[in-house]
N, C-alpha and C. Protein backbone atom coordinates (compact mmCIF):
# COMPACT_ATOMS: atom_id res chain seq x y z
N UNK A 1 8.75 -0.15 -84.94
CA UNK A 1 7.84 -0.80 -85.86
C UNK A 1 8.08 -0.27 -87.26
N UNK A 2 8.28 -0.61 -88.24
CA UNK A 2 8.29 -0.56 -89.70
C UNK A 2 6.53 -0.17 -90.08
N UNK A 3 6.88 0.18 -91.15
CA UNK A 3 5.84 1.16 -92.12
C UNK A 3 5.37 -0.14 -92.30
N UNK A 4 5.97 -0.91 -92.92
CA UNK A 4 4.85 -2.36 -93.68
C UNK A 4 3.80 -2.80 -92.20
N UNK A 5 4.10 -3.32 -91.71
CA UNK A 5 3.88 -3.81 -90.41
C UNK A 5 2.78 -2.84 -89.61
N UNK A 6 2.80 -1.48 -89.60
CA UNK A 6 1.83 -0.67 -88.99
C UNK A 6 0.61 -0.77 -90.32
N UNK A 7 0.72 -0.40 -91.75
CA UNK A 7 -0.05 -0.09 -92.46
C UNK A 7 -0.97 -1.87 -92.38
N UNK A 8 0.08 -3.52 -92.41
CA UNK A 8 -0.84 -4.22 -92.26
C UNK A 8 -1.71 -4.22 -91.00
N UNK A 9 -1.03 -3.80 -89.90
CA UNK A 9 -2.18 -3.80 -88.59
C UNK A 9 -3.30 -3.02 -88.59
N UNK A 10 -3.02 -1.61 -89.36
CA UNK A 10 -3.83 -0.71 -89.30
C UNK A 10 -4.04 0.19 -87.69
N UNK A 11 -4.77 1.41 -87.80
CA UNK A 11 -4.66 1.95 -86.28
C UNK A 11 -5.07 0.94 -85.23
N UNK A 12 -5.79 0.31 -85.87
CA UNK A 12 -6.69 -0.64 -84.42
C UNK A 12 -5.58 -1.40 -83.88
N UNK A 13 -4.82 -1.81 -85.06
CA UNK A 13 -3.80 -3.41 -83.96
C UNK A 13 -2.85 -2.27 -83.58
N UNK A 14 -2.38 -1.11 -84.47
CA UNK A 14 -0.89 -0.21 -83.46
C UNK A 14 -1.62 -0.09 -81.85
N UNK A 15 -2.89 0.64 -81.89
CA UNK A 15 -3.22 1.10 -80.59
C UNK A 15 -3.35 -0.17 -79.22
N UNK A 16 -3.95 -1.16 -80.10
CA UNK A 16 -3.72 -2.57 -79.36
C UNK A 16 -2.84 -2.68 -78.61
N UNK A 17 -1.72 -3.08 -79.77
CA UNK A 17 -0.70 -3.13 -79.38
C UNK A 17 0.76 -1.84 -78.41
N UNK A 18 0.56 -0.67 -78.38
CA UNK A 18 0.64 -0.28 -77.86
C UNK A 18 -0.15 -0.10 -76.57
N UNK A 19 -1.41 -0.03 -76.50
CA UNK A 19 -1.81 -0.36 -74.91
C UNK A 19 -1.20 -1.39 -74.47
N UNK A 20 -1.33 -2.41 -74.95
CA UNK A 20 -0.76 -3.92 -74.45
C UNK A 20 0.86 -4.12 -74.22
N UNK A 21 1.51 -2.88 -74.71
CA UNK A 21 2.83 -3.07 -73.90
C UNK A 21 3.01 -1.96 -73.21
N UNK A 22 1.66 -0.91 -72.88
CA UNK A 22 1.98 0.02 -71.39
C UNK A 22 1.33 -0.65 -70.54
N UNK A 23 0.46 -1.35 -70.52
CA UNK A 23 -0.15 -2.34 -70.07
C UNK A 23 1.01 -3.27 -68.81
N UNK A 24 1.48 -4.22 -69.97
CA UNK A 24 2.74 -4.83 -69.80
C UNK A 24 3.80 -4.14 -68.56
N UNK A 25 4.17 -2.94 -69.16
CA UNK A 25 4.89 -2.09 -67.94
C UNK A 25 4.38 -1.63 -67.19
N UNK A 26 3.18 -1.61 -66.91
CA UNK A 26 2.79 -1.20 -65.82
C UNK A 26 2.47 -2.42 -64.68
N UNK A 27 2.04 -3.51 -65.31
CA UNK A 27 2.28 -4.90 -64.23
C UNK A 27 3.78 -5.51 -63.64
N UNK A 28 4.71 -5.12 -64.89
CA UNK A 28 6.32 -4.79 -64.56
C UNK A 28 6.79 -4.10 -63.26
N UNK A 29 6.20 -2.86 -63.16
CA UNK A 29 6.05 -2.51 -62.28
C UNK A 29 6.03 -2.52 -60.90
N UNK A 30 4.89 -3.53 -60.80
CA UNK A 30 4.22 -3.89 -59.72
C UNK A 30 4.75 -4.83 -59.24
N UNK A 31 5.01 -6.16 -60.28
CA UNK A 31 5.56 -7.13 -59.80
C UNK A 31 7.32 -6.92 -59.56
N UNK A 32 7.65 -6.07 -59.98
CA UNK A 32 9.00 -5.58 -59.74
C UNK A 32 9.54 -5.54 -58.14
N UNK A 33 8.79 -4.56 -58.07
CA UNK A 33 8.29 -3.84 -56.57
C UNK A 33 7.88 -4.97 -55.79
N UNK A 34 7.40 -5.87 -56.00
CA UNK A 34 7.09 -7.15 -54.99
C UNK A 34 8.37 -8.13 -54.99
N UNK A 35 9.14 -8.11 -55.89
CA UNK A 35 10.48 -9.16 -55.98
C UNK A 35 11.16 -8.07 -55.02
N UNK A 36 11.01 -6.75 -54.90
CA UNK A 36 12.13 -6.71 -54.50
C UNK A 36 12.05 -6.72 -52.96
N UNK A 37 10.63 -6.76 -52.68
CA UNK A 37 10.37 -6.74 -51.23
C UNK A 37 10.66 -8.13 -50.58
N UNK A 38 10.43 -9.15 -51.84
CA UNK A 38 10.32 -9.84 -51.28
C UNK A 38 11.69 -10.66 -51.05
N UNK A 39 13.12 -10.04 -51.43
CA UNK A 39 14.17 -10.30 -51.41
C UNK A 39 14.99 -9.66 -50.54
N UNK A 40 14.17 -8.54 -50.01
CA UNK A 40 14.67 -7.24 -49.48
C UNK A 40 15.80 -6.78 -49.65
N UNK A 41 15.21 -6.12 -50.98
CA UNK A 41 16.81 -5.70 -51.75
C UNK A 41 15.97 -4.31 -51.97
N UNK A 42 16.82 -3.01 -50.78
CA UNK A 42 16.52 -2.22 -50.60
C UNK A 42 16.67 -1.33 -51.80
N UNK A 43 18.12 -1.75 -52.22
CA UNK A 43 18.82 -1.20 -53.64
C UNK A 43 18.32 -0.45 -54.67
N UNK A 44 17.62 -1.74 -54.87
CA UNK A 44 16.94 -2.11 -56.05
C UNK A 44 15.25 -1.69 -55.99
N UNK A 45 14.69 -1.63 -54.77
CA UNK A 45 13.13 -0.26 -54.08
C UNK A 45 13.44 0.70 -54.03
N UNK A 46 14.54 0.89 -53.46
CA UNK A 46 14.46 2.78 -53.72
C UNK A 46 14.80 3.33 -55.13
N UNK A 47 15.07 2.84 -56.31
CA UNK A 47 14.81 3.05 -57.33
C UNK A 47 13.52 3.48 -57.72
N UNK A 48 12.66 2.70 -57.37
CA UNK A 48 11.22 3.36 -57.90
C UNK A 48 10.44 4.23 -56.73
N UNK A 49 11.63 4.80 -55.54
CA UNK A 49 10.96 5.97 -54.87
C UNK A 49 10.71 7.18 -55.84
N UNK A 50 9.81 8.07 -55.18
CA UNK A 50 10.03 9.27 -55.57
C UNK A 50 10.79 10.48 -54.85
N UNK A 51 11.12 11.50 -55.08
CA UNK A 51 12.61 11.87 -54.48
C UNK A 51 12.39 12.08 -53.21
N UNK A 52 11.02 12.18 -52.82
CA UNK A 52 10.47 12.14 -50.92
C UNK A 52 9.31 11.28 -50.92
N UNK A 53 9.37 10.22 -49.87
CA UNK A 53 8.63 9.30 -49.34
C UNK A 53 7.78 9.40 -48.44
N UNK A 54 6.21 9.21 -48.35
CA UNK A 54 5.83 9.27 -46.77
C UNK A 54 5.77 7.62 -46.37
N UNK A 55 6.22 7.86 -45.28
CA UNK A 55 6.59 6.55 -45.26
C UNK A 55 5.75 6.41 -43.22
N UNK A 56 5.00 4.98 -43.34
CA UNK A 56 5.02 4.29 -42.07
C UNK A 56 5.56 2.95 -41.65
N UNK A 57 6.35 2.99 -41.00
CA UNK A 57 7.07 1.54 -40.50
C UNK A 57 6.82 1.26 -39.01
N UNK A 58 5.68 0.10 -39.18
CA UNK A 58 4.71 0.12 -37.68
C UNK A 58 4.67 1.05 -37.16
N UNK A 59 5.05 1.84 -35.80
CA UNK A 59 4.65 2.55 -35.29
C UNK A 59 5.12 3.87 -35.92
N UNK A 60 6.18 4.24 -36.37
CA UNK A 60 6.96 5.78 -36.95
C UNK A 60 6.15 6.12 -38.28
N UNK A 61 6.50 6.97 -38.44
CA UNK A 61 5.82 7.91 -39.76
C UNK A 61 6.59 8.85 -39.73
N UNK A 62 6.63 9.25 -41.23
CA UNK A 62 7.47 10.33 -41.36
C UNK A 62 7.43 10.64 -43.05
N UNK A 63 8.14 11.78 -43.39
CA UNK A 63 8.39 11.73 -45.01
C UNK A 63 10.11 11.44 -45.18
N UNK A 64 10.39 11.04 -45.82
CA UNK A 64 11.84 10.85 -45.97
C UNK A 64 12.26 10.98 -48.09
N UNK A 65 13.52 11.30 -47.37
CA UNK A 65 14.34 11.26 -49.09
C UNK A 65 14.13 9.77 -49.58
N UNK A 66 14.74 9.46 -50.83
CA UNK A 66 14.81 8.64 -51.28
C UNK A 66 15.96 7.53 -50.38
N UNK A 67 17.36 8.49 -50.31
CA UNK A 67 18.37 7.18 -49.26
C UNK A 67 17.75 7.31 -47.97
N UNK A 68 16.95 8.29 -47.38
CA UNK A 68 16.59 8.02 -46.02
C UNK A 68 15.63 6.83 -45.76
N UNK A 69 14.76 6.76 -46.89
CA UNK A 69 13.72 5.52 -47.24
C UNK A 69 14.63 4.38 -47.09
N UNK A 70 15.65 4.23 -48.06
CA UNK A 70 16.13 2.84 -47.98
C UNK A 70 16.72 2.57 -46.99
N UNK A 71 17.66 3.67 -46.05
CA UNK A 71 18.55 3.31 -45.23
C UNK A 71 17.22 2.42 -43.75
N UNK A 72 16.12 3.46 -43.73
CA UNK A 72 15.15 2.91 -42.87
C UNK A 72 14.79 1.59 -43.01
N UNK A 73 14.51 0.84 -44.23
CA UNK A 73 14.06 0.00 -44.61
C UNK A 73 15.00 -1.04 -44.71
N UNK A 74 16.32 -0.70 -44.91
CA UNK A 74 17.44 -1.96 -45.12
C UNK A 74 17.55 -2.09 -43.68
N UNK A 75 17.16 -1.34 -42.46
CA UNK A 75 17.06 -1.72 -41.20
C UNK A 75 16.03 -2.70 -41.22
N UNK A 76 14.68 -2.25 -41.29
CA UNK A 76 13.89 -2.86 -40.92
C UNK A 76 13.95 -4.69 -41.67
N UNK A 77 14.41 -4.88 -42.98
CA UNK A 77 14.63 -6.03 -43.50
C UNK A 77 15.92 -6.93 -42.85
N UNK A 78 16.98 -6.03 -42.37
CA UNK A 78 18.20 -7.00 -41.19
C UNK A 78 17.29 -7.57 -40.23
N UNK A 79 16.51 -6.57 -39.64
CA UNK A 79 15.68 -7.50 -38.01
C UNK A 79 14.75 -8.89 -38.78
N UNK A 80 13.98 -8.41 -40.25
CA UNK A 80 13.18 -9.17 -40.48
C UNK A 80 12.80 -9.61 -42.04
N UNK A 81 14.13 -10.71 -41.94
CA UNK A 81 14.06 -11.67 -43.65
C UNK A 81 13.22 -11.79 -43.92
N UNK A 82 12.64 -11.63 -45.08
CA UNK A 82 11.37 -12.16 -45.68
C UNK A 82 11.78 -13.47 -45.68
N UNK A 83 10.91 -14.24 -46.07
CA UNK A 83 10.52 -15.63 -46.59
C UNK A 83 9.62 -15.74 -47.65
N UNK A 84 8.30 -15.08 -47.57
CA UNK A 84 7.21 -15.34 -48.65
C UNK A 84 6.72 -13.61 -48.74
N UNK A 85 6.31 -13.50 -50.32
CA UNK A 85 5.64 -12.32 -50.26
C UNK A 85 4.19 -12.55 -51.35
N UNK A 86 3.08 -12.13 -51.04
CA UNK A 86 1.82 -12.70 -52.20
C UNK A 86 1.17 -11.21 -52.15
N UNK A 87 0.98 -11.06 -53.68
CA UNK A 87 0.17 -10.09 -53.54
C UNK A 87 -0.89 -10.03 -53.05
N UNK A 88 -1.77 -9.57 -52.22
CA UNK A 88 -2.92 -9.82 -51.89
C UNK A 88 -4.39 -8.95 -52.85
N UNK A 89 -3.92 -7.64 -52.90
CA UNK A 89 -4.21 -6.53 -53.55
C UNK A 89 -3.87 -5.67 -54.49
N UNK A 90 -4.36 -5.10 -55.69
CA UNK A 90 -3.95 -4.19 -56.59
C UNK A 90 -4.88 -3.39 -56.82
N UNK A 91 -4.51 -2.75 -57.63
CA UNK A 91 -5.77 -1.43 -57.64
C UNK A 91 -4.46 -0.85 -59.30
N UNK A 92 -5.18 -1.34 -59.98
CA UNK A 92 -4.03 -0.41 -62.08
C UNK A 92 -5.19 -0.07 -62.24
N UNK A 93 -6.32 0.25 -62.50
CA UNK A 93 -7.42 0.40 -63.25
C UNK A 93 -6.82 1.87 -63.93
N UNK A 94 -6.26 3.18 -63.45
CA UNK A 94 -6.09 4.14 -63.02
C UNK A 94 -5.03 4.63 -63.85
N UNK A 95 -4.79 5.62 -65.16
CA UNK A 95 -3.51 5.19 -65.70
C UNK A 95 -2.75 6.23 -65.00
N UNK A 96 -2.73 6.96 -63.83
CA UNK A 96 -2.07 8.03 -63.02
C UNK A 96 -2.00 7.29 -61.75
N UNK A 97 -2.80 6.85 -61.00
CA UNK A 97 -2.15 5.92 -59.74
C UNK A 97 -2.49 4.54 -59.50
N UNK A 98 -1.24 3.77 -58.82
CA UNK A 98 -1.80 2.36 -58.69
C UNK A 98 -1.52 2.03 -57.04
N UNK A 99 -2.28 1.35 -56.54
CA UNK A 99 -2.16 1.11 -54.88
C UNK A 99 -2.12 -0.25 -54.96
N UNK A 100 -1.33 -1.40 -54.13
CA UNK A 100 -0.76 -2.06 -54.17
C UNK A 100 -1.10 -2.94 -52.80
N UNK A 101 -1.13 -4.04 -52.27
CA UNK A 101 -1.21 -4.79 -50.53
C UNK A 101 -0.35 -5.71 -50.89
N UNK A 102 0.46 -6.23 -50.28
CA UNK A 102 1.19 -7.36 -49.95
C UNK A 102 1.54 -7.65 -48.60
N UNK A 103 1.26 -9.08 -48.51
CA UNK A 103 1.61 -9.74 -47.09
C UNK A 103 2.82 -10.59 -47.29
N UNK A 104 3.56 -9.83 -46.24
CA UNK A 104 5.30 -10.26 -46.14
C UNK A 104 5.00 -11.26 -44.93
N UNK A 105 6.11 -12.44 -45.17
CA UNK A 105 6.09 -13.13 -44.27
C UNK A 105 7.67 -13.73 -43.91
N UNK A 106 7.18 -13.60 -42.63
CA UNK A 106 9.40 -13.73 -42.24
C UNK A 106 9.08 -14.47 -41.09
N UNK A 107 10.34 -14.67 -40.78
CA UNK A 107 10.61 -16.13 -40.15
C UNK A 107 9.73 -15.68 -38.43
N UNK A 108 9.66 -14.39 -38.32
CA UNK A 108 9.18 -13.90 -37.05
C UNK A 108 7.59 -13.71 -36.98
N UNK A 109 7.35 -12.78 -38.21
CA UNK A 109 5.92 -12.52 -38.23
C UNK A 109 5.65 -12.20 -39.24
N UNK A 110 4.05 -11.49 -39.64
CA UNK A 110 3.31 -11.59 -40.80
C UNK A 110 3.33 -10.13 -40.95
N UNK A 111 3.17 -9.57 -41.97
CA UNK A 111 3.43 -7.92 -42.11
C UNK A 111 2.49 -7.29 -43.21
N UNK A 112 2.01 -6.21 -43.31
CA UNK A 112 1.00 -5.57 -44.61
C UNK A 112 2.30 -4.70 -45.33
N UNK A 113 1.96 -4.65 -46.33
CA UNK A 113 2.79 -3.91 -46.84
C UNK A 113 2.01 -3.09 -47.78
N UNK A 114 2.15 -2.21 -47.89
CA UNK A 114 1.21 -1.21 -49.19
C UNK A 114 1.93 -0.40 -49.68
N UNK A 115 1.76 0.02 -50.49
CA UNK A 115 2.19 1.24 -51.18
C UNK A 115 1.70 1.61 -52.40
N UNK A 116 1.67 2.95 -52.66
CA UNK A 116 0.79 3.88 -53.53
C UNK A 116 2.00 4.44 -54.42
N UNK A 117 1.53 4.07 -55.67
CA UNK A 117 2.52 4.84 -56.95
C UNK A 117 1.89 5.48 -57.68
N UNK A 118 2.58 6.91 -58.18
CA UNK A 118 1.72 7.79 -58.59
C UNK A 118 2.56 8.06 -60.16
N UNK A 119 2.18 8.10 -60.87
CA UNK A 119 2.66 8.91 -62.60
C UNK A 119 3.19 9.61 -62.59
N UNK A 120 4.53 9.76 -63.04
CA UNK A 120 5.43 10.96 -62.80
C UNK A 120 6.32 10.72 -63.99
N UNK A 121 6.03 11.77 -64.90
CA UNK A 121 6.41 11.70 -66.59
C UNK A 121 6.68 10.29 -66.83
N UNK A 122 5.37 9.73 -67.23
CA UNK A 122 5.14 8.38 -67.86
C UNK A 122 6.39 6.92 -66.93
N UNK A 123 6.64 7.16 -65.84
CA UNK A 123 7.17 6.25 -64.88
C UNK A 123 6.54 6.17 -63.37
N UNK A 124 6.01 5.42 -63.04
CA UNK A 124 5.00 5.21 -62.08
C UNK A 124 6.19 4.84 -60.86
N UNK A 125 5.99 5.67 -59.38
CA UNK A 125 7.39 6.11 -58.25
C UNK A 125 6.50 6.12 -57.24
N UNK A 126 6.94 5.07 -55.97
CA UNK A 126 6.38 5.08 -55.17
C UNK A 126 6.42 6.24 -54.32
N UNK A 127 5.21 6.80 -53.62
CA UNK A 127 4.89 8.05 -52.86
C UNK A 127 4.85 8.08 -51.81
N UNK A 128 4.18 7.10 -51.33
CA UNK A 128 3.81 6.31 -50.54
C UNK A 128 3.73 4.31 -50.01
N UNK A 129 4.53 4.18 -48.80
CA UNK A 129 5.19 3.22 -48.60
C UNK A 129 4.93 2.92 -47.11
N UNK A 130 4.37 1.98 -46.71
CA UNK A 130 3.75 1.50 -45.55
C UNK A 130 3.51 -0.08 -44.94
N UNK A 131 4.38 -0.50 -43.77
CA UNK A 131 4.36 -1.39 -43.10
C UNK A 131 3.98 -1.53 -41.95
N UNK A 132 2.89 -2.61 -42.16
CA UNK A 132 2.07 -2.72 -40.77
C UNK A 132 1.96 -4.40 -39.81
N UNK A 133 2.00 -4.56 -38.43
CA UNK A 133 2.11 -5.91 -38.41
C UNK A 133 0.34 -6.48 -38.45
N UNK A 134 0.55 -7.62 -39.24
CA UNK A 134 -0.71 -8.12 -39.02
C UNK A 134 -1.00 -8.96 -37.96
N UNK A 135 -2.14 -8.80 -36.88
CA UNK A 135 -2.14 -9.25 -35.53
C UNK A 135 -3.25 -10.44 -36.08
């Protein structure tokens, strides 16, 4: 931003406007994290792990690394293509954690998906990562 440009906004429109584009990245975020589930492009999710995962995939639980996360998960997306993913749930209010629901839907069955991202020097990394079938 230029000097002219801050002095016409004054503090009120900089701060505005700066909330409104952490704002911005932080729905980036979220919806990021849902394209990629919903493409199951493991690749491109374990990017926003954090360097250990607790992770549940229906019945298993466990904590895992970041490639142990994806390698688990690029399994679980071979048995089961997405087709549709909708957010159902969010939870940003929070500028340190955001919790997340999505219902995956594949050609077999219907699935919960959640996951919890926590603030970790101003980049929000999933911690927590969890798939459940919906009966």
């Amino acid at each position: 931003m230029g000097i002219r440009l801050i002095r016409k906004m004054g503090l009120t429109g900089v701060m505005c406007f700066v909330m409104t584009v952490g704002f911005a990245n932080i729905n980036d975020v979220i919806d990021d994290i849902a394209s990629c589930v919903r493409g199951g492009n493991t690749k491109e999710l374990s990017k926003y792990f954090s360097s250990t995962v607790s992770m549940t995939l229906l019945n298993d639980e466990g904590i895992y690394s970041r490639v142990q996360a994806e390698i688990i998960l690029r399994d679980f997306f071979g048995r089961n293509a997405p087709t549709g993913v909708k957010i159902a749930h969010r939870l940003d209010s929070n500028p340190n954690f955001r919790y997340v629901v999505l219902n995956l839907e594949t050609a077999k069955d219907t699935f919960r998906v959640s996951y919890k991202l926590t603030n970790n020097d101003n980049m929000f990394q999933i911690t927590e990562f969890r798939i459940e079938p919906i009966y």
